[in-house]
Protein backbone atom coordinates (compact mmCIF):
# COMPACT_ATOMS: atom_id res chain seq x y z
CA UNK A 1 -43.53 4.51 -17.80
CA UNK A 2 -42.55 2.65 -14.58
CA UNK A 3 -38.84 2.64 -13.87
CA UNK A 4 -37.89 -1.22 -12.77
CA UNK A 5 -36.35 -0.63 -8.82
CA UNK A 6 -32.87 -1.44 -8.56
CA UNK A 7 -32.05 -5.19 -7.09
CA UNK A 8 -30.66 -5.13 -3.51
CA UNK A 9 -26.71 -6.08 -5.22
CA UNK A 10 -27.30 -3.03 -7.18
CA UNK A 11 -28.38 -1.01 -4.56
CA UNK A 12 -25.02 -2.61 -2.34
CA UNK A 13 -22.47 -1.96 -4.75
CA UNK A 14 -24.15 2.03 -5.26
CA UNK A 15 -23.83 2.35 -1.54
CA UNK A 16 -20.07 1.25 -1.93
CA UNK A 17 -19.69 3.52 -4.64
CA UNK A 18 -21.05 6.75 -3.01
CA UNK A 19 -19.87 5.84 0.94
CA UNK A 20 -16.78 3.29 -0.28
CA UNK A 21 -17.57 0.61 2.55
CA UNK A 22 -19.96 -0.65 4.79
CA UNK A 23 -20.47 -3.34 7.68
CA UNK A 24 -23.49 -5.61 7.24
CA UNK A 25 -25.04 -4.40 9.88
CA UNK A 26 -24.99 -0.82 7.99
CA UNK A 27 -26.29 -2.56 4.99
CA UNK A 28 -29.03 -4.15 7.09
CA UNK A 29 -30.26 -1.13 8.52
CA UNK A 30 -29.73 0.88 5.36
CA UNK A 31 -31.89 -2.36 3.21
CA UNK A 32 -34.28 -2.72 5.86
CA UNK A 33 -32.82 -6.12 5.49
CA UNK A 34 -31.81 -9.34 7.66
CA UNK A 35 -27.94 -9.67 8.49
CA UNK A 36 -27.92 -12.94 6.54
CA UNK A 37 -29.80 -11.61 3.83
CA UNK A 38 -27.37 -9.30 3.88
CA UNK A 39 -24.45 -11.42 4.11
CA UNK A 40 -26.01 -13.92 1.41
CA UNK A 41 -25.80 -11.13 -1.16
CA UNK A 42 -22.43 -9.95 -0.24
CA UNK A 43 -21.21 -13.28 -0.59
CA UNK A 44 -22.39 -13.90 -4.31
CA UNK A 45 -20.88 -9.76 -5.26
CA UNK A 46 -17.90 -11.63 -3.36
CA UNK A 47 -17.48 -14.52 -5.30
CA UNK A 48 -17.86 -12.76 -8.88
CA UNK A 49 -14.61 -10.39 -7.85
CA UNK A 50 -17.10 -7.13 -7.06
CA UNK A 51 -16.60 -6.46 -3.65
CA UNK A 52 -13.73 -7.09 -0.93
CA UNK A 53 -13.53 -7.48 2.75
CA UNK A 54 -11.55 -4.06 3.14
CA UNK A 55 -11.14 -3.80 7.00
CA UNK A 56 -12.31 -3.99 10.63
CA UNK A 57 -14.51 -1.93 12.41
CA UNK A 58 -15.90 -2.69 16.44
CA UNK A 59 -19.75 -1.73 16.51
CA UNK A 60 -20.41 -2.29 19.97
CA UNK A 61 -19.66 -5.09 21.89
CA UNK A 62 -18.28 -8.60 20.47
CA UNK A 63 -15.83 -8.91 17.88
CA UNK A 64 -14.99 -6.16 15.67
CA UNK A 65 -17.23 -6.70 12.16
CA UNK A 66 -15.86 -6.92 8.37
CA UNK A 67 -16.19 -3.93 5.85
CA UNK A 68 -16.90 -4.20 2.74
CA UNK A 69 -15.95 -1.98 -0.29
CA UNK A 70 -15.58 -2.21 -4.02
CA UNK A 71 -12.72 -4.58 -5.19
CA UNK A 72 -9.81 -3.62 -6.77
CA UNK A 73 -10.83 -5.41 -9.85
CA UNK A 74 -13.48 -2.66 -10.01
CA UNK A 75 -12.06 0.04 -8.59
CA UNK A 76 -8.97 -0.23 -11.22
CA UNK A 77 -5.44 0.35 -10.21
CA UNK A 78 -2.75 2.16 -11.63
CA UNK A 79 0.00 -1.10 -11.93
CA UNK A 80 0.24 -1.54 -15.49
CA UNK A 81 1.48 1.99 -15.62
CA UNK A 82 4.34 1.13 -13.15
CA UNK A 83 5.24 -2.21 -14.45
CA UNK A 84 5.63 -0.59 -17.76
CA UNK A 85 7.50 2.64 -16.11
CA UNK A 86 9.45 0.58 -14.08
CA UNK A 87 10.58 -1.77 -17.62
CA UNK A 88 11.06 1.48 -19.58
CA UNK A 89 13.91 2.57 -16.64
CA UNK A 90 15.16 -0.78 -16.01
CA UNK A 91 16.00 -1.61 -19.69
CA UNK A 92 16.71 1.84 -21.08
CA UNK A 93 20.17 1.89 -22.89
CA UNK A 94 20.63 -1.75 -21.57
CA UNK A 95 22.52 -3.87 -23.86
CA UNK A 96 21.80 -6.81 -25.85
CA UNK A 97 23.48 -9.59 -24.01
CA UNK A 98 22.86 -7.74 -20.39
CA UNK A 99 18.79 -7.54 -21.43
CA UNK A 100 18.85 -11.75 -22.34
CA UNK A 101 20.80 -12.01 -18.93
CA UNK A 102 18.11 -9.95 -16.42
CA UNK A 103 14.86 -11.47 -18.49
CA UNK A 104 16.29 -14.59 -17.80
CA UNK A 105 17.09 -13.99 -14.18
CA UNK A 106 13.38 -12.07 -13.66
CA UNK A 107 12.15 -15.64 -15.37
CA UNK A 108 13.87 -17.77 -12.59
CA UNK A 109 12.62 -15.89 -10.15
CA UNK A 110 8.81 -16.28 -11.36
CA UNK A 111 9.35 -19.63 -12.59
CA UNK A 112 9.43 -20.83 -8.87
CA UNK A 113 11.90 -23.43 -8.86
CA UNK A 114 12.74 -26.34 -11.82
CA UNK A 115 12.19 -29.65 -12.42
CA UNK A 116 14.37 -31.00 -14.97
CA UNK A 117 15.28 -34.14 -13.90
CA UNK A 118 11.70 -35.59 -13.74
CA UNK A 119 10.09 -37.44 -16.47
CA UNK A 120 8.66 -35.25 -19.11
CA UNK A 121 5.36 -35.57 -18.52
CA UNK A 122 5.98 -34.47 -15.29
CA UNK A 123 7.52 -31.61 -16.00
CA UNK A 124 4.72 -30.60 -18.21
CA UNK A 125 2.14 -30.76 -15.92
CA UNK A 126 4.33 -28.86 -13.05
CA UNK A 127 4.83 -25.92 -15.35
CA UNK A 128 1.02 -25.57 -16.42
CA UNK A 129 0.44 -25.64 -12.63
CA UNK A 130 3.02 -23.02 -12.16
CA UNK A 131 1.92 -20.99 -15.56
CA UNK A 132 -1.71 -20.60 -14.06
CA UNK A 133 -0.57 -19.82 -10.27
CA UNK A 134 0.18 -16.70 -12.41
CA UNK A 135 -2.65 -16.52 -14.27
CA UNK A 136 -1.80 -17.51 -17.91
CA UNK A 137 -4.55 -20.15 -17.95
CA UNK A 138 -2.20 -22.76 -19.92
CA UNK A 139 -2.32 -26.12 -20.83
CA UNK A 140 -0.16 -28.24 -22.77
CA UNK A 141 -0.66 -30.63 -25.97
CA UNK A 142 0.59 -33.29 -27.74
CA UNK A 143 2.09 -32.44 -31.09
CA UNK A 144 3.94 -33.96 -33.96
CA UNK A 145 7.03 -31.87 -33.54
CA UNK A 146 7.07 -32.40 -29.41
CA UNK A 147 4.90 -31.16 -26.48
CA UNK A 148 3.04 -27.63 -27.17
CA UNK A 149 2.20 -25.23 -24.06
CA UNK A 150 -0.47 -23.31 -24.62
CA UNK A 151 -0.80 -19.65 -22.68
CA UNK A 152 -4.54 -18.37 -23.17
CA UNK A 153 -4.50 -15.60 -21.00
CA UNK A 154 -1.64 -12.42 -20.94
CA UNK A 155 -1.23 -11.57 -17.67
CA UNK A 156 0.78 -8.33 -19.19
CA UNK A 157 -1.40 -7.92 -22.26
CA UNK A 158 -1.75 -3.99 -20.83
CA UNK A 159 2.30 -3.71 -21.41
CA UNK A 160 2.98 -6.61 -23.88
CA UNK A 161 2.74 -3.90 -26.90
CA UNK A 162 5.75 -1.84 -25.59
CA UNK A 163 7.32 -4.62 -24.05
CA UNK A 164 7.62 -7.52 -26.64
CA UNK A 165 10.95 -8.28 -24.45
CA UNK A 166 8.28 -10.09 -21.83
CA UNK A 167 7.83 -12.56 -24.64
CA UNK A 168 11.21 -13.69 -23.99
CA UNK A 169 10.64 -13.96 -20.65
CA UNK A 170 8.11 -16.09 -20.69
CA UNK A 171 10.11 -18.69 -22.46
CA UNK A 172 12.79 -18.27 -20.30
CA UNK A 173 10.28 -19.28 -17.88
CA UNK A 174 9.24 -22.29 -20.02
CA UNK A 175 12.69 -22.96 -19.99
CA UNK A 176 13.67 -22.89 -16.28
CA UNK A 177 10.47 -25.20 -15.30
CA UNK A 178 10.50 -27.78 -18.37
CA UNK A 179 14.71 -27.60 -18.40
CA UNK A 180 14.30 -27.46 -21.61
CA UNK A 181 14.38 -25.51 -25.26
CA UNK A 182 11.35 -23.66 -26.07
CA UNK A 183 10.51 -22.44 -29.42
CA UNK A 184 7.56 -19.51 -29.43
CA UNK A 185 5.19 -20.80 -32.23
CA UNK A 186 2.31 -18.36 -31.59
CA UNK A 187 1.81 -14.87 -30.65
CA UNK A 188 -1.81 -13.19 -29.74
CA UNK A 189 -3.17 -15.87 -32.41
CA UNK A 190 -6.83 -15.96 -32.65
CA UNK A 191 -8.06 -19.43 -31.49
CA UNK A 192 -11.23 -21.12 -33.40
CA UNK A 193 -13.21 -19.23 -30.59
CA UNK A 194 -11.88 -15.79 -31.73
CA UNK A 195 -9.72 -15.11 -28.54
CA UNK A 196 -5.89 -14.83 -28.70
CA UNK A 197 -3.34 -17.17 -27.27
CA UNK A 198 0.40 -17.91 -27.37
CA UNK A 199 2.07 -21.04 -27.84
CA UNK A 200 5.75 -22.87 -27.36
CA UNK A 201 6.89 -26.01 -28.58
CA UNK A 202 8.95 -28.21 -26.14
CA UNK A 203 12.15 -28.16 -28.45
CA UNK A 204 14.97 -29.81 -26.98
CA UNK A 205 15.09 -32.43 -23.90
């Protein structure tokens, strides 16, 4: 049975894996390839998060070349063990009313600045800009009972378990950039489309 041969991205990202980076003039001599064959494929394993520009390197006269390697997406990184280490210290034997306080102030600090004298609708739209600048893919709603953000993407879904305190945080953010009560109305809820979101409802003005 004839084994299908591995596609030239394949063959890139196996190099990376075994030799962790490469010019593309390596990968053109290595490919028996053209430099902007080369570059063509490097730009698509680029644009899907796969591979990073991870340095410099002179090869002989002229500028010194890009090297590539793995990204971090795929190489994995160790930061949701620190963020949750570094929440475990921070809050440990913290109390009540001192917890609300630093949440709030860590909100603030993400929230990047507040708008709350600008007309609501405003407001909304600043915060989903803000709430997806930090990767919660959100968008907001109409409702009955007010305005309703919706957060389809955890950014700390690897800590939210053992921290349920970032909930809070998040609608402290809500808060800072709508200046104005939030009510959490949805946690990890399965949408129509089977994946889990969060919502708040706009409570106060």
């Amino acid at each position: 049975m004839n084994r299908m041969k591995p596609t030239t991205r394949l063959r890139i990202l196996d190099h990376f894996r075994k030799h962790q980076s490469a010019s593309v003039r390596e990968l053109s001599r290595l490919l028996g390839m053209t430099g902007a064959n080369i570059r063509h494929h490097l730009a698509v394993l680029e644009s899907n998060d796969l591979i990073e520009i991870v340095g410099q390197r002179k090869e002989g006269r002229g500028r010194p070349m890009h090297v590539y390697g793995l990204s971090r997406r795929v190489l994995g990184d160790g930061l949701d063990k620190l963020a949750g280490t570094l929440f475990d210290v921070w809050l440990d034997g913290v109390a009540d009313e001192r917890r609300e306080k630093d949440l709030r102030s860590l909100a603030e600090r993400l929230a990047g600045g507040a708008e709350s004298k600008a007309p609501v609708m405003k407001r909304l739209v600043r915060a989903v800009e803000r709430l997806n600048e930090l990767h919660y893919q959100a968008r907001w709603e109409a409702s009955a009972a007010g305005p309703r953000l919706i957060l389809g993407h955890c950014p700390y879904a690897a800590i939210v378990a053992d921290h349920p305190e970032l909930c809070r945080m998040d609608a402290f953010l809500l808060e800072t950039r709508l200046g104005a009560s939030v009510e959490q109305t949805a946690k990890l809820q399965l949408s129509d489309k089977g994946l889990p979101f969060c919502a708040f409802l706009m409570v106060g003005d």
